[in-house]
C-alpha atoms as a PDB file:
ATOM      1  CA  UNK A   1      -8.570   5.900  20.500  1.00  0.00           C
ATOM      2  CA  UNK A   2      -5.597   8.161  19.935  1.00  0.00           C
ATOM      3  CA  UNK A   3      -4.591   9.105  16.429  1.00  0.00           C
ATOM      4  CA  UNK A   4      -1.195   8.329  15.646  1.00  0.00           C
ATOM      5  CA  UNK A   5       1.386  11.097  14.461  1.00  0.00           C
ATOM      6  CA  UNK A   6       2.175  10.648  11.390  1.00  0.00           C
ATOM      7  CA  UNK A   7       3.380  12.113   7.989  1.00  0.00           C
ATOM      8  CA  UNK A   8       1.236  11.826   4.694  1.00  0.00           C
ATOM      9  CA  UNK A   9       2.650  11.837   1.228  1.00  0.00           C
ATOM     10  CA  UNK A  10       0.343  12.128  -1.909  1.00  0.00           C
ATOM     11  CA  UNK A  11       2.052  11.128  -5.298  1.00  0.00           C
ATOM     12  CA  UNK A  12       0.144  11.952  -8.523  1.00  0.00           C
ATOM     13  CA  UNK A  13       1.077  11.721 -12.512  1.00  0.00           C
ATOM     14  CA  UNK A  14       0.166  12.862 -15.674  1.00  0.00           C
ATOM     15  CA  UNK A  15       2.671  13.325 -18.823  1.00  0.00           C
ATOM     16  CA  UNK A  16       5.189  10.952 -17.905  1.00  0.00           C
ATOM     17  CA  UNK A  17       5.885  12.933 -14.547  1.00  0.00           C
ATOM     18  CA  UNK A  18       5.490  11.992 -10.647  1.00  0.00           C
ATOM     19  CA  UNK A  19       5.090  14.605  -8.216  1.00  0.00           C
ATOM     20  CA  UNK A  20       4.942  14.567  -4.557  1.00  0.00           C
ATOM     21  CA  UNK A  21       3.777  16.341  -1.574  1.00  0.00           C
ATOM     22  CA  UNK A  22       4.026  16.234   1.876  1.00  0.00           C
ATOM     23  CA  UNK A  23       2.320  17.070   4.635  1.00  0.00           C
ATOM     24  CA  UNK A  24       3.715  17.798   7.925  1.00  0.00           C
ATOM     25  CA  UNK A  25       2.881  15.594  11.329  1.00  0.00           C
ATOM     26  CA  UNK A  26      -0.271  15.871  13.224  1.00  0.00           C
ATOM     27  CA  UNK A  27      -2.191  14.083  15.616  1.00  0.00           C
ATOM     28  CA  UNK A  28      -5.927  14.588  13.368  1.00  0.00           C
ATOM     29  CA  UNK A  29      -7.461  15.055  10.312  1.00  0.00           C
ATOM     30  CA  UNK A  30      -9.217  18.408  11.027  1.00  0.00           C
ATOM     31  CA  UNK A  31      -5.431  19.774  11.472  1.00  0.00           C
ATOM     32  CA  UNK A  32      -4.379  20.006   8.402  1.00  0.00           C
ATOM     33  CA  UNK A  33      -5.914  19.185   5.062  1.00  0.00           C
ATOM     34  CA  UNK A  34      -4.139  17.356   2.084  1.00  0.00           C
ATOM     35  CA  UNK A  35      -2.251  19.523  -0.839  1.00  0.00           C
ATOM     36  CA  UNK A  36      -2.439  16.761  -4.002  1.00  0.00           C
ATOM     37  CA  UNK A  37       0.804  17.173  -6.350  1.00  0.00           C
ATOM     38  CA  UNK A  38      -0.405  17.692  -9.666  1.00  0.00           C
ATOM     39  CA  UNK A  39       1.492  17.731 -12.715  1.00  0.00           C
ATOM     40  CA  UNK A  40       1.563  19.544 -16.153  1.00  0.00           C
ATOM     41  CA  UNK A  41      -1.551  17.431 -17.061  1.00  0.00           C
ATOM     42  CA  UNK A  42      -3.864  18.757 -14.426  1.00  0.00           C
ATOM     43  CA  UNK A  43      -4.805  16.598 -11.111  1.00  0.00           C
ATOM     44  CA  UNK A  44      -5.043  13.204 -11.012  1.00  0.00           C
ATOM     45  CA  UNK A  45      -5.915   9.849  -8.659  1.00  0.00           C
ATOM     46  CA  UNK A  46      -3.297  10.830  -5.775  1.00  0.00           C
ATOM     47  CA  UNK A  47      -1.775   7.756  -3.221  1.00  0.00           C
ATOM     48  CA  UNK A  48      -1.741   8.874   0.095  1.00  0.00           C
ATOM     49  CA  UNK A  49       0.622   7.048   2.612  1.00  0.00           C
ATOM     50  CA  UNK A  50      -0.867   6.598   6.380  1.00  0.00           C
ATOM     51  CA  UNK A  51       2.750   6.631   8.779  1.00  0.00           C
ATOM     52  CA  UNK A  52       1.856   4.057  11.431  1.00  0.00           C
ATOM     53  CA  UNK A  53       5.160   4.355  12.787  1.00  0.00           C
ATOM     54  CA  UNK A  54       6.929   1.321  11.802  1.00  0.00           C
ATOM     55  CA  UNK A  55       4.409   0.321   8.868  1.00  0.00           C
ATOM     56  CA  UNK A  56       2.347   1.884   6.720  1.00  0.00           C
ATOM     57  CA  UNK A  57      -1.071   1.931   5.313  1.00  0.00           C
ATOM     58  CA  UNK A  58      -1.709   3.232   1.502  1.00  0.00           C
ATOM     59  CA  UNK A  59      -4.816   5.059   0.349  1.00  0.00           C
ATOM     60  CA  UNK A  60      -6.051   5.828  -3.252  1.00  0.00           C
ATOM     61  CA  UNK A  61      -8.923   7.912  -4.350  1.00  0.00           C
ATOM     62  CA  UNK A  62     -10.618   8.024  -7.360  1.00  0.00           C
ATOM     63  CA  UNK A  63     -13.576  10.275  -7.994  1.00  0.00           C
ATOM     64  CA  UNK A  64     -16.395   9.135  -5.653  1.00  0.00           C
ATOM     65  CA  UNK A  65     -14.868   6.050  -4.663  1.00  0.00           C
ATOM     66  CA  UNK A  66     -11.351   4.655  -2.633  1.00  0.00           C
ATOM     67  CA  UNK A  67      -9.315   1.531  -2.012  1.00  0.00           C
ATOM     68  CA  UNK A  68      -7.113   1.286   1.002  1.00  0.00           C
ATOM     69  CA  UNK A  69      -4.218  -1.174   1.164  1.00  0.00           C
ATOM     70  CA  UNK A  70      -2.847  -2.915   4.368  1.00  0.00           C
ATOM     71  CA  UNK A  71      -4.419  -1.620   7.556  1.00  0.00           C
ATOM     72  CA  UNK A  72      -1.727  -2.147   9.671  1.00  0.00           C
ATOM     73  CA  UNK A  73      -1.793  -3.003  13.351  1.00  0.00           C
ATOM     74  CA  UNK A  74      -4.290  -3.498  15.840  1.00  0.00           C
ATOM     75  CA  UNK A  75      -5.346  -0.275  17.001  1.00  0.00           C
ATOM     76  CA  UNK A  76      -4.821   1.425  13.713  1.00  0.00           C
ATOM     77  CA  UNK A  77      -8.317   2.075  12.739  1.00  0.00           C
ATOM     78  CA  UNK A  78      -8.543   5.689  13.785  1.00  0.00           C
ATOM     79  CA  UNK A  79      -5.259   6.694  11.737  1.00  0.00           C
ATOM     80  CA  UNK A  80      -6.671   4.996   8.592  1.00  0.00           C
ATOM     81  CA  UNK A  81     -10.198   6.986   9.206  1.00  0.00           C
ATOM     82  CA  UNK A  82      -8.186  10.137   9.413  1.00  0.00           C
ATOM     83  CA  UNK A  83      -6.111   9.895   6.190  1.00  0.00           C
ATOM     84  CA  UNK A  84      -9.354   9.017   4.431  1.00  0.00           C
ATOM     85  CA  UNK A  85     -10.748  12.411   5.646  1.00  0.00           C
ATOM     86  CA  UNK A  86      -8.163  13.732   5.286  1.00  0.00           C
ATOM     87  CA  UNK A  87      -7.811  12.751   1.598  1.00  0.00           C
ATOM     88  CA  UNK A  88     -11.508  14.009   1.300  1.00  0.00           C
ATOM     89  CA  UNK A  89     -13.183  10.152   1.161  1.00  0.00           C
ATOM     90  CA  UNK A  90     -14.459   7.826   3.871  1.00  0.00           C
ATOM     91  CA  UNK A  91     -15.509   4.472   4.874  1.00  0.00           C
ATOM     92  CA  UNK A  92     -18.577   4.372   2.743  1.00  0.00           C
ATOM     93  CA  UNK A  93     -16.267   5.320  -0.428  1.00  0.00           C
ATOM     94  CA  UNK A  94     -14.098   2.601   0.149  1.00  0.00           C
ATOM     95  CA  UNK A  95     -14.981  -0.276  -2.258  1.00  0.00           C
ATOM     96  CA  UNK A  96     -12.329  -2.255  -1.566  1.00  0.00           C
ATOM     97  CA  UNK A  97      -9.675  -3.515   1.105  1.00  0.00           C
ATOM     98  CA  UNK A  98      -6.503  -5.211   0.058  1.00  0.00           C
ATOM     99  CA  UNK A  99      -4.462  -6.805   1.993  1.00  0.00           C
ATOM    100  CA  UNK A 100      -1.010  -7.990   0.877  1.00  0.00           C
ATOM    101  CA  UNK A 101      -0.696 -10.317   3.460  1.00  0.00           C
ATOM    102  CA  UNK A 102      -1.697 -11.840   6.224  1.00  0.00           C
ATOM    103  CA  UNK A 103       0.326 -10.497   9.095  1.00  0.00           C
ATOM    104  CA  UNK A 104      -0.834  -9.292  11.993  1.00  0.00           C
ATOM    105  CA  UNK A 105       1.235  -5.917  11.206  1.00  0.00           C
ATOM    106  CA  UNK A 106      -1.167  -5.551   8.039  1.00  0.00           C
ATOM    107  CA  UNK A 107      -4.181  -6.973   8.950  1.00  0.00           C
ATOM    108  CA  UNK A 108      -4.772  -6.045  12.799  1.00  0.00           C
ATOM    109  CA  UNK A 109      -6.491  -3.025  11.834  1.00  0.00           C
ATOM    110  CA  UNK A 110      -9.419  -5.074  10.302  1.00  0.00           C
ATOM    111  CA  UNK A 111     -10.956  -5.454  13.654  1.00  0.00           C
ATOM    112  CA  UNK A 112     -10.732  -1.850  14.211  1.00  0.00           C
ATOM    113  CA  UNK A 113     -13.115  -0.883  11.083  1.00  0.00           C
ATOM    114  CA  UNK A 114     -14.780  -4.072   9.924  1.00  0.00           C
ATOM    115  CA  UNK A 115     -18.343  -2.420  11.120  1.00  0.00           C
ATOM    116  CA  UNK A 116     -17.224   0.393   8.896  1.00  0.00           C
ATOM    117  CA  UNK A 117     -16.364  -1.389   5.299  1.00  0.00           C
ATOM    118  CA  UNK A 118     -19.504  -1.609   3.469  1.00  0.00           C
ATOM    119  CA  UNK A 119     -16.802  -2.803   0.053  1.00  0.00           C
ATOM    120  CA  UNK A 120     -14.682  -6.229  -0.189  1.00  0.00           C
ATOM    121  CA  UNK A 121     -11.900  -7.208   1.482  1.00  0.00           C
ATOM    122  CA  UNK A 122      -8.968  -9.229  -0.295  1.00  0.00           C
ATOM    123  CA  UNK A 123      -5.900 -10.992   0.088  1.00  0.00           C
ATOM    124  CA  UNK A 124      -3.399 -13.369  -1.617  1.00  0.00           C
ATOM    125  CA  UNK A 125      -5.149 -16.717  -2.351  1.00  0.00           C
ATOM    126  CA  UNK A 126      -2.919 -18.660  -0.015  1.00  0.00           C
ATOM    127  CA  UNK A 127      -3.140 -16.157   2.841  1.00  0.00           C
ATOM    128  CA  UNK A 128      -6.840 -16.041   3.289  1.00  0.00           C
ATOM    129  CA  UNK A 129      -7.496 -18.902   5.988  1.00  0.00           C
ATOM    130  CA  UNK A 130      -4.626 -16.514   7.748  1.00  0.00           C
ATOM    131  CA  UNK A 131      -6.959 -13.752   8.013  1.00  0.00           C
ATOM    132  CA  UNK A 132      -9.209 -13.748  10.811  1.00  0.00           C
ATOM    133  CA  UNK A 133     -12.424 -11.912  10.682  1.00  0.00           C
ATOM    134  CA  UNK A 134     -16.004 -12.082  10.298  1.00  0.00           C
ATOM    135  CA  UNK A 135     -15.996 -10.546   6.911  1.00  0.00           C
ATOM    136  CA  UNK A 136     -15.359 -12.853   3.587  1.00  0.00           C
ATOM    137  CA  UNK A 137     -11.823 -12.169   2.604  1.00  0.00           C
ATOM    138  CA  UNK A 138     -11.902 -12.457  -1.514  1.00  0.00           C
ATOM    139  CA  UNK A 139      -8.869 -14.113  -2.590  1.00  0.00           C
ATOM    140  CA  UNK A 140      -6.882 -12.576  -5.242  1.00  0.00           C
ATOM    141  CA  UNK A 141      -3.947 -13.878  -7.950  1.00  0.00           C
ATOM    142  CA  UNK A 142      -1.867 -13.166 -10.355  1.00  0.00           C
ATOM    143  CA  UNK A 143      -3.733 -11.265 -13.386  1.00  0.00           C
ATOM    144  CA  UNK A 144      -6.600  -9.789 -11.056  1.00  0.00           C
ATOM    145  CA  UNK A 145      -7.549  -6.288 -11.224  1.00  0.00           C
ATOM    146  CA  UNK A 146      -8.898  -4.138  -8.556  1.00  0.00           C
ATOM    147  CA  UNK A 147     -10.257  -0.980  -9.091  1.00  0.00           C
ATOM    148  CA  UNK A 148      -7.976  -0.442 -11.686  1.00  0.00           C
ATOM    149  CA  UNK A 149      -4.964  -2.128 -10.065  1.00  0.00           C
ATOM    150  CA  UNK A 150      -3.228  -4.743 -11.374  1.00  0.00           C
ATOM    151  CA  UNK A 151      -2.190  -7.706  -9.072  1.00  0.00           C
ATOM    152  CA  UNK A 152       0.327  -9.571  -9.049  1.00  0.00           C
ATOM    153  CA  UNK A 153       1.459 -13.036  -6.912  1.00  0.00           C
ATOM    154  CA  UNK A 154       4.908 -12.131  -4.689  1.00  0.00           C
ATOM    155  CA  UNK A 155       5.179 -14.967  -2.657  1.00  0.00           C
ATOM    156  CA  UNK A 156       8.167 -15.675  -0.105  1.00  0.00           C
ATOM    157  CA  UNK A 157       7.096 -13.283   2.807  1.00  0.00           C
ATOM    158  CA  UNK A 158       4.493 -15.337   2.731  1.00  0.00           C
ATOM    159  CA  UNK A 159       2.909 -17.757   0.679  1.00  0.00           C
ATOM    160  CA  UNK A 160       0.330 -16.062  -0.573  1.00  0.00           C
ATOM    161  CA  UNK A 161       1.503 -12.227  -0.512  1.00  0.00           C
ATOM    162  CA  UNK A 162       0.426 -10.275  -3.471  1.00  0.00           C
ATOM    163  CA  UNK A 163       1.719  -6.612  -4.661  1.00  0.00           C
ATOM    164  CA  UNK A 164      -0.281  -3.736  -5.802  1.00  0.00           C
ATOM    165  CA  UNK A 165       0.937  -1.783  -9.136  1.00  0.00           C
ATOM    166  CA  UNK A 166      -1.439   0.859 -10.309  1.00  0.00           C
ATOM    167  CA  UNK A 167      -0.404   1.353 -14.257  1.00  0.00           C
ATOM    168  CA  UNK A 168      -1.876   4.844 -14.308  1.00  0.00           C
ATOM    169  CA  UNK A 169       0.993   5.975 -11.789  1.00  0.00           C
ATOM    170  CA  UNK A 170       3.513   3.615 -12.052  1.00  0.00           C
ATOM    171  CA  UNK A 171       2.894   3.277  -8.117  1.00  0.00           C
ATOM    172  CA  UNK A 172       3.680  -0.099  -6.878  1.00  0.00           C
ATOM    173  CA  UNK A 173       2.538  -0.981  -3.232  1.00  0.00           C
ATOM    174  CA  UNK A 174       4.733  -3.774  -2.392  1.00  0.00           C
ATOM    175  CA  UNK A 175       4.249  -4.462   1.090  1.00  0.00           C
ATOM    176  CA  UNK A 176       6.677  -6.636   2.681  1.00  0.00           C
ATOM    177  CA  UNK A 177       8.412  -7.830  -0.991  1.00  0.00           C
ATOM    178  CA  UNK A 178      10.307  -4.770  -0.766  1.00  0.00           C
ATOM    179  CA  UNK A 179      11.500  -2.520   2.398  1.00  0.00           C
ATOM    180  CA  UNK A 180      13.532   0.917   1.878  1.00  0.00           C
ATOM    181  CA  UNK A 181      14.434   1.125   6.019  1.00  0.00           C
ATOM    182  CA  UNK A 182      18.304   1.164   4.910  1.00  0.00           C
ATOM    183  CA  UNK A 183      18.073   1.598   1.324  1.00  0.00           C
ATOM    184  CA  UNK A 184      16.047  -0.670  -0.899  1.00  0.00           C
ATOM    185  CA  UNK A 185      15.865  -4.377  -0.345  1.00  0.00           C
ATOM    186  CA  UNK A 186      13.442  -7.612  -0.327  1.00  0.00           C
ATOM    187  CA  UNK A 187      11.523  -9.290   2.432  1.00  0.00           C
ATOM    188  CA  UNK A 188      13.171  -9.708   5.765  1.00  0.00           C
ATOM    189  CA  UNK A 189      14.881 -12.450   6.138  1.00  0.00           C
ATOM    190  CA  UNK A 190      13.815 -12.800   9.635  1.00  0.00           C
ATOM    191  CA  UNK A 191      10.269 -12.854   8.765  1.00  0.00           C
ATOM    192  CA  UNK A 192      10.603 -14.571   5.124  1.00  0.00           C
ATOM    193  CA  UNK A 193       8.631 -18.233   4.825  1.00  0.00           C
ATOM    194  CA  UNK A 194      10.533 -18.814   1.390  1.00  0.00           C
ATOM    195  CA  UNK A 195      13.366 -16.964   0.765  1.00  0.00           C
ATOM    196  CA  UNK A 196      13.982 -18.019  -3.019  1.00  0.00           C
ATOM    197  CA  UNK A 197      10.568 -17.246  -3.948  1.00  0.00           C
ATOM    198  CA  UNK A 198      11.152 -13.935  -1.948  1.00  0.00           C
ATOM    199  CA  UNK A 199      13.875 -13.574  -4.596  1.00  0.00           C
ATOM    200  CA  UNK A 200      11.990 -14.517  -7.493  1.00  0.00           C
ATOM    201  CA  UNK A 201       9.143 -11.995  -6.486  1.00  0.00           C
ATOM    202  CA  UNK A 202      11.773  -8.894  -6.529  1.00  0.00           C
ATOM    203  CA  UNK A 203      13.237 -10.075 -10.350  1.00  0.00           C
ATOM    204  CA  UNK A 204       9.540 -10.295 -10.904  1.00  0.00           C
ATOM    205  CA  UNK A 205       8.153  -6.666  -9.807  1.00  0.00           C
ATOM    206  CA  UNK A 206      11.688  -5.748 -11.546  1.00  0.00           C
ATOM    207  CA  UNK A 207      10.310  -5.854 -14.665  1.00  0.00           C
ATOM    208  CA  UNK A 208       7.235  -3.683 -13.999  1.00  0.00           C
ATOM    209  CA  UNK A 209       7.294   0.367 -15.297  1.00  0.00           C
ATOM    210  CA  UNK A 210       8.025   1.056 -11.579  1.00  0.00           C
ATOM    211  CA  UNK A 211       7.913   5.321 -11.045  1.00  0.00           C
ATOM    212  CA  UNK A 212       7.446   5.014  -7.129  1.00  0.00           C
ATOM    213  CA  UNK A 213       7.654   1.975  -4.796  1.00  0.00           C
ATOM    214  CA  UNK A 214       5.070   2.392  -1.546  1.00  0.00           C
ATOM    215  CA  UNK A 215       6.784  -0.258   0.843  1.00  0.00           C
ATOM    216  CA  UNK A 216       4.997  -1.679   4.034  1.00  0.00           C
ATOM    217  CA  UNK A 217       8.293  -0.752   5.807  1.00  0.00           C
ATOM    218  CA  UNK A 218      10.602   2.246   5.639  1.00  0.00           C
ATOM    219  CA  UNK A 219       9.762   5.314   3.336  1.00  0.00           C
ATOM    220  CA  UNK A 220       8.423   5.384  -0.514  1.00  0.00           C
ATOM    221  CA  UNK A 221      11.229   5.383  -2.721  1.00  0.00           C
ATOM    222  CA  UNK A 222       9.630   8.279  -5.424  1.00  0.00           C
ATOM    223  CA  UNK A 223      13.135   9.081  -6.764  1.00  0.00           C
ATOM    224  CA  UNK A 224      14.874   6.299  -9.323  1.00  0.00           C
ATOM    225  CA  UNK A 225      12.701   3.951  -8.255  1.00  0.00           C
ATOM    226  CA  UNK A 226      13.087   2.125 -11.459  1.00  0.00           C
ATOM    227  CA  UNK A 227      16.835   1.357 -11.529  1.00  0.00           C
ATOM    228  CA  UNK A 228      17.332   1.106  -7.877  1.00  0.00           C
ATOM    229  CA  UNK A 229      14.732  -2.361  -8.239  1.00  0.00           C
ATOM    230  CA  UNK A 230      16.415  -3.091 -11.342  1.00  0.00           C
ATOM    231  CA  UNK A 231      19.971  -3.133  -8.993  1.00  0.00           C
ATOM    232  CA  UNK A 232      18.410  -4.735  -6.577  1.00  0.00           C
ATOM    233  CA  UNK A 233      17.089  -7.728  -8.345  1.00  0.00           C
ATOM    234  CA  UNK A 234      20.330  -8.001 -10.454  1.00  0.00           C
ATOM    235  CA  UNK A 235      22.290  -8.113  -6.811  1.00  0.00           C
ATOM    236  CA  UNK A 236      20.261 -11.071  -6.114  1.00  0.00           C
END
């Protein structure tokens, strides 16, 4: 299978500050290895984003152990497996899969690395019977936490999407609630099952101590993250 070019960003905070760095395109792992951001504070638990082109996957590490959100689209699998070496970590550190939703854009890279998960794999409670493998999907709700992440229910994309917000970082993985392809906005209308609970769900993650927004689509927003949702909910 042949890795997918792609950029990878690593976001990090300590003392009330986010940092970022980037890494430039290449087509493997042994290429180039990750630079975390650190801030004032020292190093700590870094996101890094896997560029599948037109979505993206998300990757945390903490200590021995990792979580990886959305695994994009079939054929995916090898991309993933390089940003987890390339974040130092691999399949047997990852405890746990979450998957915001059940399209095949985030979840067709299950097939590709289901022998290699030895941790749990979740999604929204009403997206489960929507996920097709052999492994049991966990379903999650509102007021679940995942390996330190807080979960909450942003339904409208889909019934049963749910968003990732790590409180540590003020990182919120929205998947398909929120897209920044031209600017920041909610779920596409196009490919929206609800559209005023897709509205709801943006007032809702509007409220959240947002530093950086990691949308499934477009690139994360790691600048005035905070008011831009704020304006975007109020718009609504």
């Amino acid at each position: 299978m042949t890795s997918l070019s792609r950029r990878r960003l690593l976001f990090t905070a300590g003392s009330g500050v986010l940092g970022v760095a980037v890494l430039g395109a290449c087509s493997s792992a042994e290429s180039s290895a990750p630079v975390p951001a650190t801030s004032s504070a020292g190093s700590a638990p870094a996101w890094q984003r896997v560029d599948l082109s037109f979505v993206s996957a998300y990757i945390l590490v903490r200590g021995s152990e990792a979580a990886v959100v959305d695994l994009g689209t079939a054929g995916s699998g090898a991309a993933i497996t390089d940003g987890l070496t390339a974040a130092g970590s691999d399949w047997s550190a990852v405890k746990h899969v979450i998957l915001t939703h059940k399209h095949p854009d985030h979840v067709g890279g299950l097939a590709d690395v289901a022998s290699a998960i030895t941790g749990k794999v979740y999604t929204g409670r009403a997206d489960v019977a929507g996920v097709e493998s052999d492994l049991t999907v966990t379903p999650l709700a509102e007021g679940d936490e995942v390996f330190g992440l807080r979960i909450y229910d942003t339904p409208g994309h889909t019934a049963g999407h749910i968003s990732v917000f790590d409180p540590s970082t003020g990182t919120l993985v929205a998947g398909d609630a929120l897209r920044t392809n031209d600017g920041l906005t909610g779920s596409d209308p196009k490919y929206t099952a609800d559209a005023a609970q897709a509205v709801a769900s943006v007032k809702k993650l509007a409220e959240l101590d947002v530093r950086a927004i990691l949308p499934g689509h477009g690139d994360p927003l790691t600048e005035g993250a905070a008011e831009a949702l704020r304006k975007l909910a109020a718009s609504l």
